[in-house]
Protein backbone atom coordinates (compact mmCIF):
# COMPACT_ATOMS: atom_id res chain seq x y z
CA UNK A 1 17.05 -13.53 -104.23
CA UNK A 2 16.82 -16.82 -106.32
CA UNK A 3 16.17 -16.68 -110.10
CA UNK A 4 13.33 -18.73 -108.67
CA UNK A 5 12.07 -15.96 -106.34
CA UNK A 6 12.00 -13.46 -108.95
CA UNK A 7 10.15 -15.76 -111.33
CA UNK A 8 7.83 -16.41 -108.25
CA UNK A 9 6.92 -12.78 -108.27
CA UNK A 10 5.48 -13.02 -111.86
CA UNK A 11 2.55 -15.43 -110.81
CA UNK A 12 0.65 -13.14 -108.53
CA UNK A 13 1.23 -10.31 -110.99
CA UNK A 14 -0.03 -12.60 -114.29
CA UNK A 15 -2.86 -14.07 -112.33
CA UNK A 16 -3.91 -10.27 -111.52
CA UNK A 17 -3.29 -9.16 -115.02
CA UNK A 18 -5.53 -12.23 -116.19
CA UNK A 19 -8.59 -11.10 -113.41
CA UNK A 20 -8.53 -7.45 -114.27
CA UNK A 21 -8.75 -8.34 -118.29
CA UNK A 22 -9.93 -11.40 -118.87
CA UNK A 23 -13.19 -11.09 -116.36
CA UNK A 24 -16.00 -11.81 -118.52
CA UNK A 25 -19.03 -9.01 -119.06
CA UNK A 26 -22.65 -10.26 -117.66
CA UNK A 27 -23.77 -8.40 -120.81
CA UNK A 28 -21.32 -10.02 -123.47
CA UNK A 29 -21.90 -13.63 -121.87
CA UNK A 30 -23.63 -16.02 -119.84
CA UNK A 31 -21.92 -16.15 -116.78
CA UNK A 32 -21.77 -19.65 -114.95
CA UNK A 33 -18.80 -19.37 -112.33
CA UNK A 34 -21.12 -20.74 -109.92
CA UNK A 35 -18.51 -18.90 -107.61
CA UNK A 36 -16.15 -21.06 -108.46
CA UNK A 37 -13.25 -18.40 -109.30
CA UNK A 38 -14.03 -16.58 -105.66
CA UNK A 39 -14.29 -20.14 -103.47
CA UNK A 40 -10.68 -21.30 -106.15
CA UNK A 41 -8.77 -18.16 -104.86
CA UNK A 42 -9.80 -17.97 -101.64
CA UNK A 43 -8.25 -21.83 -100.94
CA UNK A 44 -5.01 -20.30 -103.21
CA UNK A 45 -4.87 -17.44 -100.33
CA UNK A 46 -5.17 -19.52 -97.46
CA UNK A 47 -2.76 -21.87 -98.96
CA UNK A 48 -0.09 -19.23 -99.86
CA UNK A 49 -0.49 -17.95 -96.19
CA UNK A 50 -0.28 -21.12 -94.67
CA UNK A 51 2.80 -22.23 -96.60
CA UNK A 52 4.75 -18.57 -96.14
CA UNK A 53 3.82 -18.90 -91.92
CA UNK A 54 5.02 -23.19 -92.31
CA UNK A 55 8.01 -22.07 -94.10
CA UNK A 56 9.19 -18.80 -91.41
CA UNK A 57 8.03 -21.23 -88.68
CA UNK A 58 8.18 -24.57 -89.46
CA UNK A 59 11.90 -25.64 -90.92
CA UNK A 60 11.21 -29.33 -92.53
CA UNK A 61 13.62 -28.94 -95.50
CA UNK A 62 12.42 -30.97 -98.68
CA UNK A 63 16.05 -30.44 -99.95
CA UNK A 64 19.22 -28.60 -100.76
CA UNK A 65 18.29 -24.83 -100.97
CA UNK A 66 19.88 -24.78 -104.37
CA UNK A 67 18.26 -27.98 -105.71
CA UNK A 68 14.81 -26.66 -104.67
CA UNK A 69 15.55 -23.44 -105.96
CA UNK A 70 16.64 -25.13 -109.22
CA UNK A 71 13.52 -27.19 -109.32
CA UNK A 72 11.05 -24.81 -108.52
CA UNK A 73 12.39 -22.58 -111.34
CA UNK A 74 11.72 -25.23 -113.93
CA UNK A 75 8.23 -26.02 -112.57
CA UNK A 76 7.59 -22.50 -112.15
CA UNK A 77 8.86 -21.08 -115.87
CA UNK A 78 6.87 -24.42 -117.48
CA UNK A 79 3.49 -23.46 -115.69
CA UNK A 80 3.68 -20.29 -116.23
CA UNK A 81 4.70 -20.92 -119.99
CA UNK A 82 1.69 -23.65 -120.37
CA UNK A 83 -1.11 -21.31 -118.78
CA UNK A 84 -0.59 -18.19 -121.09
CA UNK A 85 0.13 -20.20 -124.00
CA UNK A 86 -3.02 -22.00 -123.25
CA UNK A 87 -5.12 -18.19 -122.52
CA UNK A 88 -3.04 -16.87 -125.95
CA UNK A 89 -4.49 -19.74 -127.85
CA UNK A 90 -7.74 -19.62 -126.88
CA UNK A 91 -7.80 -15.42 -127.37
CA UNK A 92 -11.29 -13.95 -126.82
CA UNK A 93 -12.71 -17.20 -125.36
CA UNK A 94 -10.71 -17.21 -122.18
CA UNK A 95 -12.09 -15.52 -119.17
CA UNK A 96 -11.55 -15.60 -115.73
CA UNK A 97 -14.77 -16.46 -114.85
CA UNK A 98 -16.91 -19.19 -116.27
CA UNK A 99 -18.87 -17.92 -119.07
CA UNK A 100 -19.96 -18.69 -122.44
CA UNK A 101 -19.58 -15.85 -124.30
CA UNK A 102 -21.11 -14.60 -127.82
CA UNK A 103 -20.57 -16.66 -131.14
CA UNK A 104 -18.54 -19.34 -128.70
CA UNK A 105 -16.82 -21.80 -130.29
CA UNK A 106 -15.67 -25.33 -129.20
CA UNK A 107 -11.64 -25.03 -129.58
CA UNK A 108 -9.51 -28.56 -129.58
CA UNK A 109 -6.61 -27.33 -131.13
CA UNK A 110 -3.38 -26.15 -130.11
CA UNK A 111 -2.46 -27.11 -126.66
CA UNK A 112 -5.93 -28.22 -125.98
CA UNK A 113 -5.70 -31.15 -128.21
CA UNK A 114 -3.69 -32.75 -125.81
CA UNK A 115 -5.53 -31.62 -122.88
CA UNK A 116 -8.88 -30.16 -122.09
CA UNK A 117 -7.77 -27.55 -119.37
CA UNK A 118 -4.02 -26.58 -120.28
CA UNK A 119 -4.39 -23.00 -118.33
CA UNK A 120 -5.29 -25.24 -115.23
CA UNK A 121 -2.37 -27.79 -115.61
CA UNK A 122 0.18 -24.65 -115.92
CA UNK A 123 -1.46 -23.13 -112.92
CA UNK A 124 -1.10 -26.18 -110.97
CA UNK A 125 2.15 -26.89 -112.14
CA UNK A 126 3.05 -22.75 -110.86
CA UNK A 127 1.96 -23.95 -107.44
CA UNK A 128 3.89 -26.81 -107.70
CA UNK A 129 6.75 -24.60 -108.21
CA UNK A 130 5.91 -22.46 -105.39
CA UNK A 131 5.76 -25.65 -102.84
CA UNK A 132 9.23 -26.46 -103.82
CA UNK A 133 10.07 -23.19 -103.25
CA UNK A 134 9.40 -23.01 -99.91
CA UNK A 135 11.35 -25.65 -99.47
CA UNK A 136 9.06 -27.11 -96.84
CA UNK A 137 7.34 -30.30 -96.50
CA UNK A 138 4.14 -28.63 -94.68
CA UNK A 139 4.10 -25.66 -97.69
CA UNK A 140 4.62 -28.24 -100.13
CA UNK A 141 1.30 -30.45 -98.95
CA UNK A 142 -0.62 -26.95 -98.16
CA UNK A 143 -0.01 -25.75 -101.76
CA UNK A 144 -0.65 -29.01 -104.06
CA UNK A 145 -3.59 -30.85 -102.35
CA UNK A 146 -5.95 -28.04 -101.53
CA UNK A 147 -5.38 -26.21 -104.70
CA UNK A 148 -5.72 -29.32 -106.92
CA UNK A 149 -8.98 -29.77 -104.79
CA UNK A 150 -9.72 -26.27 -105.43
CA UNK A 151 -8.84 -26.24 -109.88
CA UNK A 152 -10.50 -30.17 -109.99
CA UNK A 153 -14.30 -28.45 -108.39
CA UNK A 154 -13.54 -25.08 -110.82
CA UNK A 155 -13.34 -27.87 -113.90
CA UNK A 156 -16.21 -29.67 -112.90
CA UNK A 157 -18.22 -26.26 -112.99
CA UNK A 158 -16.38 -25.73 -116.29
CA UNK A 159 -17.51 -29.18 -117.73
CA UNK A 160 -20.68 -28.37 -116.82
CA UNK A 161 -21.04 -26.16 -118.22
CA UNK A 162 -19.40 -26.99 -121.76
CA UNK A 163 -21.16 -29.72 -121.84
CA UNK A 164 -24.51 -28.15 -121.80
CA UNK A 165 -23.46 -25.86 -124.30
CA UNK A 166 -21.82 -28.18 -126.60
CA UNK A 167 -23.43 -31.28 -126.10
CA UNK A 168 -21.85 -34.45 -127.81
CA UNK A 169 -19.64 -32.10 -129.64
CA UNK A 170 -18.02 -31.55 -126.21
CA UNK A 171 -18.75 -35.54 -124.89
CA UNK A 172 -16.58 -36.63 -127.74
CA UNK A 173 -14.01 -33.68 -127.16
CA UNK A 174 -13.93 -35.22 -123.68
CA UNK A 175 -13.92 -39.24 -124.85
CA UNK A 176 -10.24 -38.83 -126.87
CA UNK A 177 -8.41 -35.83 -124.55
CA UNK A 178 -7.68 -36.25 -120.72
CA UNK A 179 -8.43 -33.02 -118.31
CA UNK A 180 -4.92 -32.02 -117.15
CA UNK A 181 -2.61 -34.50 -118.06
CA UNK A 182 -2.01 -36.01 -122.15
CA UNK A 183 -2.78 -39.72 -121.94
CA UNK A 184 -2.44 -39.84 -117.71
CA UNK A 185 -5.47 -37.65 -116.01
């Protein structure tokens, strides 16, 4: 196994640490997921399967098996990095699900003054890792375009939502900070 590999094996174990205690309470918050967070991880699943079957089945090479390997390691350490730094940073205001929870705050510092969803750009920059990984062209489509499809509806619930609850505090947030990526998108 690839250093790659073994860093690939952290995802599905941080994104289960994150769902078992980061889900927030119906009691301790509003919940707004919208089912968002169920419809987001199904597409991941079907993606993940689709890419491992493309990738056993289906040999289109992207690359070298080193250079992917070597690539997908950097994407996968940097995503990684970005999404818990981003859930560190925002502590006791980061859940799994959408939810406002009590005494809420409105945080654009840190990482998120450069971007208004950093978790979601280090998860999508994860799965980018991942597609390299496979070093497939069919895994590589199967696990970037649905799941960006997937994270861009889950931040549209999101901005919903923030936006209701933080009105033109969060419409000026939104007016100097880009979604995903600092000065692109």
């Amino acid at each position: 196994m690839s250093a790659a590999d073994y860093v690939a094996t952290l995802v599905p174990i941080s994104e289960v640490m994150l769902a078992v205690t980061r889900r927030a309470k119906a009691g301790s918050a509003s919940v707004k997921d919208k089912g968002s967070l169920r419809k987001m991880w199904r597409i991941i699943l079907i993606s993940l399967s689709v890419a491992i079957l493309a990738k056993r089945f289906l040999p289109y090479a992207i690359c070298g098996t080193s250079l992917c390997e070597e690539v997908a390691l950097v994407f996968l350490c940097l995503g990684l990095a970005i999404r818990w730094g981003a859930v560190i940073y925002l502590g006791k205001y980061f859940t799994v699900n959408v939810a406002i929870t009590r005494g809420h705050s409105l945080v654009v510092t840190g990482p998120y003054r450069y971007v208004r969803h950093p978790s979601y750009t280090g998860l999508l920059l994860t799965f980018l890792g991942l597609a390299v990984l496979t070093n497939n062209w069919i895994g590589l489509i199967v696990l970037t375009v649905p799941v960006f499809f997937a994270v861009s509806y889950r931040i549209r619930v999101e901005e919903s939502v923030m936006s209701d609850e933080f009105g033109s505090d969060y419409a000026e947030y939104c007016s100097r900070t880009k979604k995903l990526i600092p000065l692109v998108y």
